[in-house]
N, C-alpha and C. Protein backbone atom coordinates (compact mmCIF):
# COMPACT_ATOMS: atom_id res chain seq x y z
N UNK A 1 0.85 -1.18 0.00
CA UNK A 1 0.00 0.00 0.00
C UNK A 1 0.89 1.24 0.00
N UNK A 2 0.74 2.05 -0.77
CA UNK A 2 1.03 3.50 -0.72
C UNK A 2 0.53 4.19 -0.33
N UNK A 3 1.50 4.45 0.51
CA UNK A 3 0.95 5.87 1.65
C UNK A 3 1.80 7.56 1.40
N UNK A 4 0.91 8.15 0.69
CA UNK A 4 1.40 8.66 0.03
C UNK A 4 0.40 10.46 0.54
N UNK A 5 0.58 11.59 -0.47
CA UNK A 5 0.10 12.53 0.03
C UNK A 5 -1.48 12.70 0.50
N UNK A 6 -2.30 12.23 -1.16
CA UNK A 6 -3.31 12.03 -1.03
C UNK A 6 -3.78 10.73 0.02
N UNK A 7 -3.37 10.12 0.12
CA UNK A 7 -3.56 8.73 1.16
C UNK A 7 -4.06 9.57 2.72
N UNK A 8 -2.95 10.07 2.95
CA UNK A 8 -2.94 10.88 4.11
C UNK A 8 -4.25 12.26 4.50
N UNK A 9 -4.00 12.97 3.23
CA UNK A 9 -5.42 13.74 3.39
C UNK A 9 -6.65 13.25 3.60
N UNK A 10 -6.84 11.99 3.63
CA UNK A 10 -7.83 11.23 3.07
C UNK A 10 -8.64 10.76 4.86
N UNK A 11 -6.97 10.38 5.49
CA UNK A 11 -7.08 10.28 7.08
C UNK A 11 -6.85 10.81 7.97
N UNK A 12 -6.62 12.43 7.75
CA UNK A 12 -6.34 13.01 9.08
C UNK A 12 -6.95 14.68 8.34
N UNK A 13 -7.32 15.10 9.63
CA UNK A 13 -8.18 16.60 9.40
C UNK A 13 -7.51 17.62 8.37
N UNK A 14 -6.03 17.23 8.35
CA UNK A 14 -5.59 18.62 7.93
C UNK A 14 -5.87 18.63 6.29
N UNK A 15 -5.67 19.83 5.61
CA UNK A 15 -6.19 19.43 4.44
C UNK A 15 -5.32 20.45 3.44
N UNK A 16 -5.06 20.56 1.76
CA UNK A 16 -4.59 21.66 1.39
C UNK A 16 -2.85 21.62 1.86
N UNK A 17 -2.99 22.58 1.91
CA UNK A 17 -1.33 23.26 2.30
C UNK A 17 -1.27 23.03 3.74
N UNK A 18 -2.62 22.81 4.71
CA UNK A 18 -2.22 22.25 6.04
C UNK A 18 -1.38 20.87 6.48
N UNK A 19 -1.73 20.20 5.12
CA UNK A 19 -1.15 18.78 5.68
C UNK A 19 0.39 18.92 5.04
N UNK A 20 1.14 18.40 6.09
CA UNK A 20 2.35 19.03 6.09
C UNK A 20 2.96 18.10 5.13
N UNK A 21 2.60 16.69 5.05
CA UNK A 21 3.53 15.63 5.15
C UNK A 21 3.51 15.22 3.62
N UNK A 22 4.61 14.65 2.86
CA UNK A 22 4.43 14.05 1.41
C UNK A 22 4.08 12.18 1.20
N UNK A 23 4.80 11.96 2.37
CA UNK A 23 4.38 10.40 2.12
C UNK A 23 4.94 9.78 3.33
N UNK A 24 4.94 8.37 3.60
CA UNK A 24 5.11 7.24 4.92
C UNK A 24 6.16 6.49 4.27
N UNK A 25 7.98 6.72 4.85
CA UNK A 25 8.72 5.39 4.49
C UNK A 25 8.28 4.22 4.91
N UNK A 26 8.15 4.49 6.44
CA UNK A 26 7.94 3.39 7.48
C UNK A 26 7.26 3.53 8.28
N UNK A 27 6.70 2.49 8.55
CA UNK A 27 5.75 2.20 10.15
C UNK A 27 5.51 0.74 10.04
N UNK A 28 5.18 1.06 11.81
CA UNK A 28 4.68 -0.92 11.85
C UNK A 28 4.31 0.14 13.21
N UNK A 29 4.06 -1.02 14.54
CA UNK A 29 3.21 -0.84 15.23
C UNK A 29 3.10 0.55 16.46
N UNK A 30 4.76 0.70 16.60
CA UNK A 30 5.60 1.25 17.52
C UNK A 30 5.97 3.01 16.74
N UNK A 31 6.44 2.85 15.47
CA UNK A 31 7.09 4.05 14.88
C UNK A 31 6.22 4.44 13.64
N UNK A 32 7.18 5.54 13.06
CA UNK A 32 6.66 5.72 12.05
C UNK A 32 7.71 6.68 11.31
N UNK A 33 7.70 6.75 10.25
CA UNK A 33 8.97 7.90 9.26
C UNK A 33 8.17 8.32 8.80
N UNK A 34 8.31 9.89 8.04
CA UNK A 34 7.66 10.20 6.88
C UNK A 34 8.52 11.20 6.32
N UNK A 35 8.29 11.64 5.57
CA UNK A 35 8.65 12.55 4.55
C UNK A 35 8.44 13.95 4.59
N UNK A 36 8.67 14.95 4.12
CA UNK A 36 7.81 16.56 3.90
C UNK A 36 8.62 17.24 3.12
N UNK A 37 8.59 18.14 1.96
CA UNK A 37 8.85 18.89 1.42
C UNK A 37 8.37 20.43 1.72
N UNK A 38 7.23 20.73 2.29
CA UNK A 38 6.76 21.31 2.16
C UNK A 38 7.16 22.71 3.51
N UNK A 39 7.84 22.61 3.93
CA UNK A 39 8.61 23.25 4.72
C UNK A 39 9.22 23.99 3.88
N UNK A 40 10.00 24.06 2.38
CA UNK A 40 10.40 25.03 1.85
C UNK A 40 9.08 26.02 0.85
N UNK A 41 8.04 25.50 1.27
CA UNK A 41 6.96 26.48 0.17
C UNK A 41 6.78 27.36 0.50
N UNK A 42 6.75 28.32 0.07
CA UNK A 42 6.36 29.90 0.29
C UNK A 42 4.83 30.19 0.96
N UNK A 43 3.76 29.08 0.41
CA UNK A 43 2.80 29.56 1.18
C UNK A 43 2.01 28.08 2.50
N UNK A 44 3.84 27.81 3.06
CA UNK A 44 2.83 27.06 4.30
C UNK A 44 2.80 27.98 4.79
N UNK A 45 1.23 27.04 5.43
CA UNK A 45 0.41 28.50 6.14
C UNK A 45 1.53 28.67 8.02
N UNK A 46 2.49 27.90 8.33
CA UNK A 46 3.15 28.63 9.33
C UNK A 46 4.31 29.17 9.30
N UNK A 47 4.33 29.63 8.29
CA UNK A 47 5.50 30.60 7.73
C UNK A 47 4.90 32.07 8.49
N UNK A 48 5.88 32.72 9.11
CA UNK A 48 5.96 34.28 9.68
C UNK A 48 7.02 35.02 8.43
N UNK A 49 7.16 35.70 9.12
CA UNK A 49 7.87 37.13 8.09
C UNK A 49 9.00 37.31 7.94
N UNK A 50 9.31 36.37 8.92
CA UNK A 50 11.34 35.73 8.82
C UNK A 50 11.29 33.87 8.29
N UNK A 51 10.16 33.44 7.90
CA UNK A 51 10.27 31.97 7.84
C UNK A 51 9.78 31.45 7.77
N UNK A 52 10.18 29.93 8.14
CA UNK A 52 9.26 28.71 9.29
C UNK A 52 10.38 28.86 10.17
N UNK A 53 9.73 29.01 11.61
CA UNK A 53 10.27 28.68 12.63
C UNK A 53 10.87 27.58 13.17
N UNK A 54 11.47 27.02 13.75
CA UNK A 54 11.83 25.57 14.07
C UNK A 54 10.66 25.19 15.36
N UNK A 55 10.32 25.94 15.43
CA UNK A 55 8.87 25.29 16.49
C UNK A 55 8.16 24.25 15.69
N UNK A 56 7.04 25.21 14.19
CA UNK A 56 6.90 24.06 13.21
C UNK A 56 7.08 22.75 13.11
N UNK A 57 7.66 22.67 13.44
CA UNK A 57 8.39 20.85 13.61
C UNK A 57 7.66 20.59 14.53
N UNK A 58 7.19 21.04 15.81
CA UNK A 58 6.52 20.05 16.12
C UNK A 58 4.81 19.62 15.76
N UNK A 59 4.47 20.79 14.36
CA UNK A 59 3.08 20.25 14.15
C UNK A 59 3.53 19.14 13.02
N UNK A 60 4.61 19.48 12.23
CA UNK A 60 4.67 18.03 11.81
C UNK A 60 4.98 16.59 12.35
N UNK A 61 5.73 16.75 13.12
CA UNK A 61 5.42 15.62 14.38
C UNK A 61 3.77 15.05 14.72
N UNK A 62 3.54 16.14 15.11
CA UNK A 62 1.89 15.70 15.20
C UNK A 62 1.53 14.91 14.36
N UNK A 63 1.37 15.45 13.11
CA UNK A 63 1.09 14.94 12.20
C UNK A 63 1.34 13.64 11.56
N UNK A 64 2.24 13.11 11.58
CA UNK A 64 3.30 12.04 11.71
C UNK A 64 2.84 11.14 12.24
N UNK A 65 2.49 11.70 14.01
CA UNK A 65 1.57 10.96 14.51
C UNK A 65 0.06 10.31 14.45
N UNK A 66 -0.47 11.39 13.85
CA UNK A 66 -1.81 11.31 13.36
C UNK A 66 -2.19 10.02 12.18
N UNK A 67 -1.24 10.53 11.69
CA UNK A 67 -0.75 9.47 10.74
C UNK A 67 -0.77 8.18 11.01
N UNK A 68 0.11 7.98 12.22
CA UNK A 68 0.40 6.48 12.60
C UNK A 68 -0.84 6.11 12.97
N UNK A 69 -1.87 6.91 13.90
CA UNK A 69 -2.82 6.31 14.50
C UNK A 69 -3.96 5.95 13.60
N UNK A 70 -4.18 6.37 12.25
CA UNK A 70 -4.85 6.45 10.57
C UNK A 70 -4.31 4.62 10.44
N UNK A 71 -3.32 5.05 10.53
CA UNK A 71 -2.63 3.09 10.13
C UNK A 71 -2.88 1.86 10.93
N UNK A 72 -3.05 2.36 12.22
CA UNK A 72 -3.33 1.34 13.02
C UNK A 72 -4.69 1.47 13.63
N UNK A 73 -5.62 2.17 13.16
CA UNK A 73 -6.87 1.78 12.80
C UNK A 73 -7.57 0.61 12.05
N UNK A 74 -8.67 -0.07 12.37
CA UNK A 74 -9.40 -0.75 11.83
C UNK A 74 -9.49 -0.22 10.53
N UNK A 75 -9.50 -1.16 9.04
CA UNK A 75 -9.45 -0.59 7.81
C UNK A 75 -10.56 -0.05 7.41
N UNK A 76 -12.01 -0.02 7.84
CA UNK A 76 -13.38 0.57 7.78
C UNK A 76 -13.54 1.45 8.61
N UNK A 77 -12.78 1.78 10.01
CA UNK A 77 -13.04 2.40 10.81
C UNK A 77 -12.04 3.88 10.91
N UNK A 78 -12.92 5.71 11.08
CA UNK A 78 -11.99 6.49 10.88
C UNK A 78 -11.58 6.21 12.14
N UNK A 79 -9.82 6.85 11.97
CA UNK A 79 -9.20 7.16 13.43
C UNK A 79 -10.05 7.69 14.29
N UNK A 80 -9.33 7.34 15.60
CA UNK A 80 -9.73 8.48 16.13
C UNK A 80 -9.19 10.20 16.18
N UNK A 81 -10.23 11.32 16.55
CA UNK A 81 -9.16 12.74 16.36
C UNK A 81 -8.27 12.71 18.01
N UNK A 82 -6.93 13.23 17.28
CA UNK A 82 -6.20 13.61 18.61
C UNK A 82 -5.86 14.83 18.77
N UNK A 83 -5.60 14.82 20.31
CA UNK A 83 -5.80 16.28 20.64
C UNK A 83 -4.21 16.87 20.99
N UNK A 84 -3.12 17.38 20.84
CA UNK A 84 -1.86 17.46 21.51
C UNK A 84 -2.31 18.26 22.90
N UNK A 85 -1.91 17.28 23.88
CA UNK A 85 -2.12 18.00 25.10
C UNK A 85 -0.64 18.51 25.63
N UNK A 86 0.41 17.91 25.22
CA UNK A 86 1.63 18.43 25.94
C UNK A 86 2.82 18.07 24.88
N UNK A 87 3.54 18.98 25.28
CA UNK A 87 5.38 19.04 24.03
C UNK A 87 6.33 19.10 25.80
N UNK A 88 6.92 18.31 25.56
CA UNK A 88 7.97 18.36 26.92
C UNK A 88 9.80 17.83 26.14
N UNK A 89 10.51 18.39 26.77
CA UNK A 89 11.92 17.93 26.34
C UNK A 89 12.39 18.53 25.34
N UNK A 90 11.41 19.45 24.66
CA UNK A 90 12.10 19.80 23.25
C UNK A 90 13.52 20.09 23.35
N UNK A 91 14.49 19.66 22.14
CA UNK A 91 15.53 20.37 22.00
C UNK A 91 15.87 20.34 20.88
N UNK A 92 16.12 21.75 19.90
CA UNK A 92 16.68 22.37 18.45
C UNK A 92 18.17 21.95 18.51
N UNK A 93 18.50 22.19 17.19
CA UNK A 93 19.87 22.60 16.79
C UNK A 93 19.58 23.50 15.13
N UNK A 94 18.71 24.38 15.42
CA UNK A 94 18.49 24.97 14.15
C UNK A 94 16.94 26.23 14.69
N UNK A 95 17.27 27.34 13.98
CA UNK A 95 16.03 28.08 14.83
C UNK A 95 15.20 28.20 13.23
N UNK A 96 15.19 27.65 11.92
CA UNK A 96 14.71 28.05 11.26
C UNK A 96 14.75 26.18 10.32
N UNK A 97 13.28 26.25 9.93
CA UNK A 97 13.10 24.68 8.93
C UNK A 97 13.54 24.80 7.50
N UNK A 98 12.69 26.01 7.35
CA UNK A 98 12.74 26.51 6.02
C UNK A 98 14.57 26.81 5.47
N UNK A 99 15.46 26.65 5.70
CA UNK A 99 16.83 26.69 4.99
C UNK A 99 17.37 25.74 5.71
N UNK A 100 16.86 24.59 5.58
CA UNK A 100 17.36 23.18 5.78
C UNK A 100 17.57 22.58 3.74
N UNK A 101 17.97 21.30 4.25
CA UNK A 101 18.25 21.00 2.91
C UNK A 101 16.54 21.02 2.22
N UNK A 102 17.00 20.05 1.06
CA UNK A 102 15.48 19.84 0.11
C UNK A 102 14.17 19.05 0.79
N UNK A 103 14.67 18.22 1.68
CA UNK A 103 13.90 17.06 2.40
C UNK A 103 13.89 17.12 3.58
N UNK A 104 13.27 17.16 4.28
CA UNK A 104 13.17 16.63 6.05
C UNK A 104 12.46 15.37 6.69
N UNK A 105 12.80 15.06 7.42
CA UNK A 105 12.37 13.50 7.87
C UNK A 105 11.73 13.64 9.24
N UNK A 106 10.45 12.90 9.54
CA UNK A 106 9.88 13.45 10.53
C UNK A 106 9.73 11.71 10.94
N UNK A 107 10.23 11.46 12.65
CA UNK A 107 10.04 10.50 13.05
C UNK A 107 9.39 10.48 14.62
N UNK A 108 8.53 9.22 14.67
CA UNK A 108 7.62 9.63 15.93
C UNK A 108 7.78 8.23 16.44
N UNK A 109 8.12 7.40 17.58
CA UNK A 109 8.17 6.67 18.37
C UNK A 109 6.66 6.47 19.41
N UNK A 110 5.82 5.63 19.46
CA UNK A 110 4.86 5.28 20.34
C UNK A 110 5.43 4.48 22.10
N UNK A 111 5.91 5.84 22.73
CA UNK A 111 5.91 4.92 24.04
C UNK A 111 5.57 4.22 25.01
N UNK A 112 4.21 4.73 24.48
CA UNK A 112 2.81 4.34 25.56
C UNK A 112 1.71 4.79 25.27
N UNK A 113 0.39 4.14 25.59
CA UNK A 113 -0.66 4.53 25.17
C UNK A 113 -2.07 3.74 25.24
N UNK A 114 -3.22 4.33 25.28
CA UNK A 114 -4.64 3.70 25.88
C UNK A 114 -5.53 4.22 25.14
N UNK A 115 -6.29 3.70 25.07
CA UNK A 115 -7.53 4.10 24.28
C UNK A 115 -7.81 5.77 24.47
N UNK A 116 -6.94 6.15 25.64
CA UNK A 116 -7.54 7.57 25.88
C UNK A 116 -6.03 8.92 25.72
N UNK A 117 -5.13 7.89 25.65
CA UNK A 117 -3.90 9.45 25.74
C UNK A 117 -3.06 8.13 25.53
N UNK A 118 -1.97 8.65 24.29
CA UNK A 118 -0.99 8.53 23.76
C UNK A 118 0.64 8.92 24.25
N UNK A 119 1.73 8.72 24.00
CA UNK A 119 2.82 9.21 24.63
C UNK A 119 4.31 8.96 23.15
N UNK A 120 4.52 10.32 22.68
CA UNK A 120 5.30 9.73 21.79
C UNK A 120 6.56 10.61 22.27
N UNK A 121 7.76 10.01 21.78
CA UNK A 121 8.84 10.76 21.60
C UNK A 121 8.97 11.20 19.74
N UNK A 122 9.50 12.04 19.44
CA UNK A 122 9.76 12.37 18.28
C UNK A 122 10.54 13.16 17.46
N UNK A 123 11.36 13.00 16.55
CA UNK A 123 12.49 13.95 16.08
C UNK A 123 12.16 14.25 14.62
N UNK A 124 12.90 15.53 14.03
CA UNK A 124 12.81 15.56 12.58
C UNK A 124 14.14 15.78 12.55
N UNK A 125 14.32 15.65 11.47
CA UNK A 125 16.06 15.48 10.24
C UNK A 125 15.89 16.02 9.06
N UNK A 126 17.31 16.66 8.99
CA UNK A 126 17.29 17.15 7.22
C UNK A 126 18.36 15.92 6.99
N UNK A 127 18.67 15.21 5.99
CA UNK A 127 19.20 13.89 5.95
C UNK A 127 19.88 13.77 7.46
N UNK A 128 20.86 13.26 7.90
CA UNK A 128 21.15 12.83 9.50
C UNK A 128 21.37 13.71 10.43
N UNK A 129 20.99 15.26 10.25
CA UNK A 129 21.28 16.06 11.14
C UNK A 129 20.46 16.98 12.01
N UNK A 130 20.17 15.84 13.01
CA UNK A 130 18.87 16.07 13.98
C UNK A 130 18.42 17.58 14.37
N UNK A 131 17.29 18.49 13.84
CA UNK A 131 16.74 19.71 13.43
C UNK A 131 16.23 19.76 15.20
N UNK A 132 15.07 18.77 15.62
CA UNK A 132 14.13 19.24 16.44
C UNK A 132 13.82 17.68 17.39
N UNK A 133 13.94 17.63 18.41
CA UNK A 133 13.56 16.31 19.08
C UNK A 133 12.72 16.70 19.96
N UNK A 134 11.66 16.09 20.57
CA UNK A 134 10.99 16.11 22.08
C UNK A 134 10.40 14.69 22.36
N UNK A 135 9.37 15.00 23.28
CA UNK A 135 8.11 14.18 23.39
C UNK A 135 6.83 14.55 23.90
N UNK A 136 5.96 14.36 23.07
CA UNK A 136 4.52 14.87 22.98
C UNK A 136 3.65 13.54 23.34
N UNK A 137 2.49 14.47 24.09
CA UNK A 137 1.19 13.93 24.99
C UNK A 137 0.09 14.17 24.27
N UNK A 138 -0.85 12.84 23.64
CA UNK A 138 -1.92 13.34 22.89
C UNK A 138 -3.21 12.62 23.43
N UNK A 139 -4.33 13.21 23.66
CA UNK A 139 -5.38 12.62 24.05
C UNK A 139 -6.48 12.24 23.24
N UNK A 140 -6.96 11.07 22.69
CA UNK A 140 -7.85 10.89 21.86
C UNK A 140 -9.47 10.40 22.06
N UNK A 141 -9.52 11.06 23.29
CA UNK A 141 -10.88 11.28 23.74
C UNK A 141 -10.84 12.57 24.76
N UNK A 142 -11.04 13.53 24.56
CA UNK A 142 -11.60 14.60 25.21
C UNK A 142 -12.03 14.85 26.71
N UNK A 143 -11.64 15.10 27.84
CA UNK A 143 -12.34 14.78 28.97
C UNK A 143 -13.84 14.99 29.11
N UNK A 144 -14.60 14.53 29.65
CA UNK A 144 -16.23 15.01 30.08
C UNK A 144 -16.59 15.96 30.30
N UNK A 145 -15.53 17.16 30.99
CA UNK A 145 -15.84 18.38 31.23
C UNK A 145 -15.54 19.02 29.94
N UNK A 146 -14.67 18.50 29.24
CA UNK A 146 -14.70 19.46 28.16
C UNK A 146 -15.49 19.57 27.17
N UNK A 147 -16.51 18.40 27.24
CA UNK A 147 -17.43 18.23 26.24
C UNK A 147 -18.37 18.76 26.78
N UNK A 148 -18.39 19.52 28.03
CA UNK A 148 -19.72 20.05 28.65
C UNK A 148 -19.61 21.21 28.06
N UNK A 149 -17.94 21.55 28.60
CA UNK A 149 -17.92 23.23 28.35
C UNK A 149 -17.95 23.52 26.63
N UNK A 150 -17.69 22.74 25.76
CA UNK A 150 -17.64 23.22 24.17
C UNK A 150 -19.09 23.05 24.15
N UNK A 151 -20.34 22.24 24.25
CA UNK A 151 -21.23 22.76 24.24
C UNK A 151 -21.95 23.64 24.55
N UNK A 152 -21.55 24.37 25.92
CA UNK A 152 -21.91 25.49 26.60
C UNK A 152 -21.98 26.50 25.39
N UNK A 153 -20.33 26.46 24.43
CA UNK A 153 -20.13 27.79 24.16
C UNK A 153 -20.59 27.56 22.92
């Protein structure tokens, strides 16, 4: 199976110029690789007025992730949506994505995880020279109160 740009739009919210990612080297149950070009385009939409920031990296991470959880879904069944509840550990060696080489590599590790909150570590690369690492907290069910209060509003 090719997992590829359109593949991906197909399973996760982002859509357009939001979805960051070009395609999936790898995954199996635990990881996942992918691809992105799109860090050098002029109109991703998180480009500021000096760039892409090296923060950026971590919505493609997300994404990455989102990704993985699209794959290890039931093949009739959509993912579930996840929510990033926490970025902890980050550490750069670059304050800008956008004047990296042609390619960047976005990798996400599954350390733990329940039907209700996820736990990944995750890094991106311009070929072997580690851009952005952390580990991110994602919840894929919403707490009860919060489904009170978004209806409220």
């Amino acid at each position: 199976m090719k997992i590829d740009r359109a593949w991906i739009q197909r399973h996760i919210p982002h859509q357009g110029s939001m979805c960051l990612l070009e395609a999936v080297r790898y995954w199996d149950d635990t990881e996942i690789q992918c691809y992105a070009h799109s860090h050098r385009a002029l109109d991703n939409p998180l480009r500021n007025a000096h760039g892409l920031p090296i923060s950026a990296g971590i919505e493609y991470a997300a994404q990455a992730m989102a990704v993985h959880g699209a794959l290890l879904a039931p093949p009739h069944q959509l993912p579930q949506v996840g929510y990033l509840t926490s970025v902890r550990n980050v550490q750069w060696s670059a304050s800008r994505l956008d004047d990296t080489g042609a390619e960047i590599t976005v990798q996400a590790s599954r350390i733990s995880g329940n039907e209700v909150s996820l736990l990944y570590d995750f890094r991106v690369l311009c070929h072997e020279r580690l851009l952005l690492c952390g580990r991110a907290g994602v919840m894929t069910q919403p707490p009860a109160a919060t489904k009170i209060i978004l209806a409220v509003l």
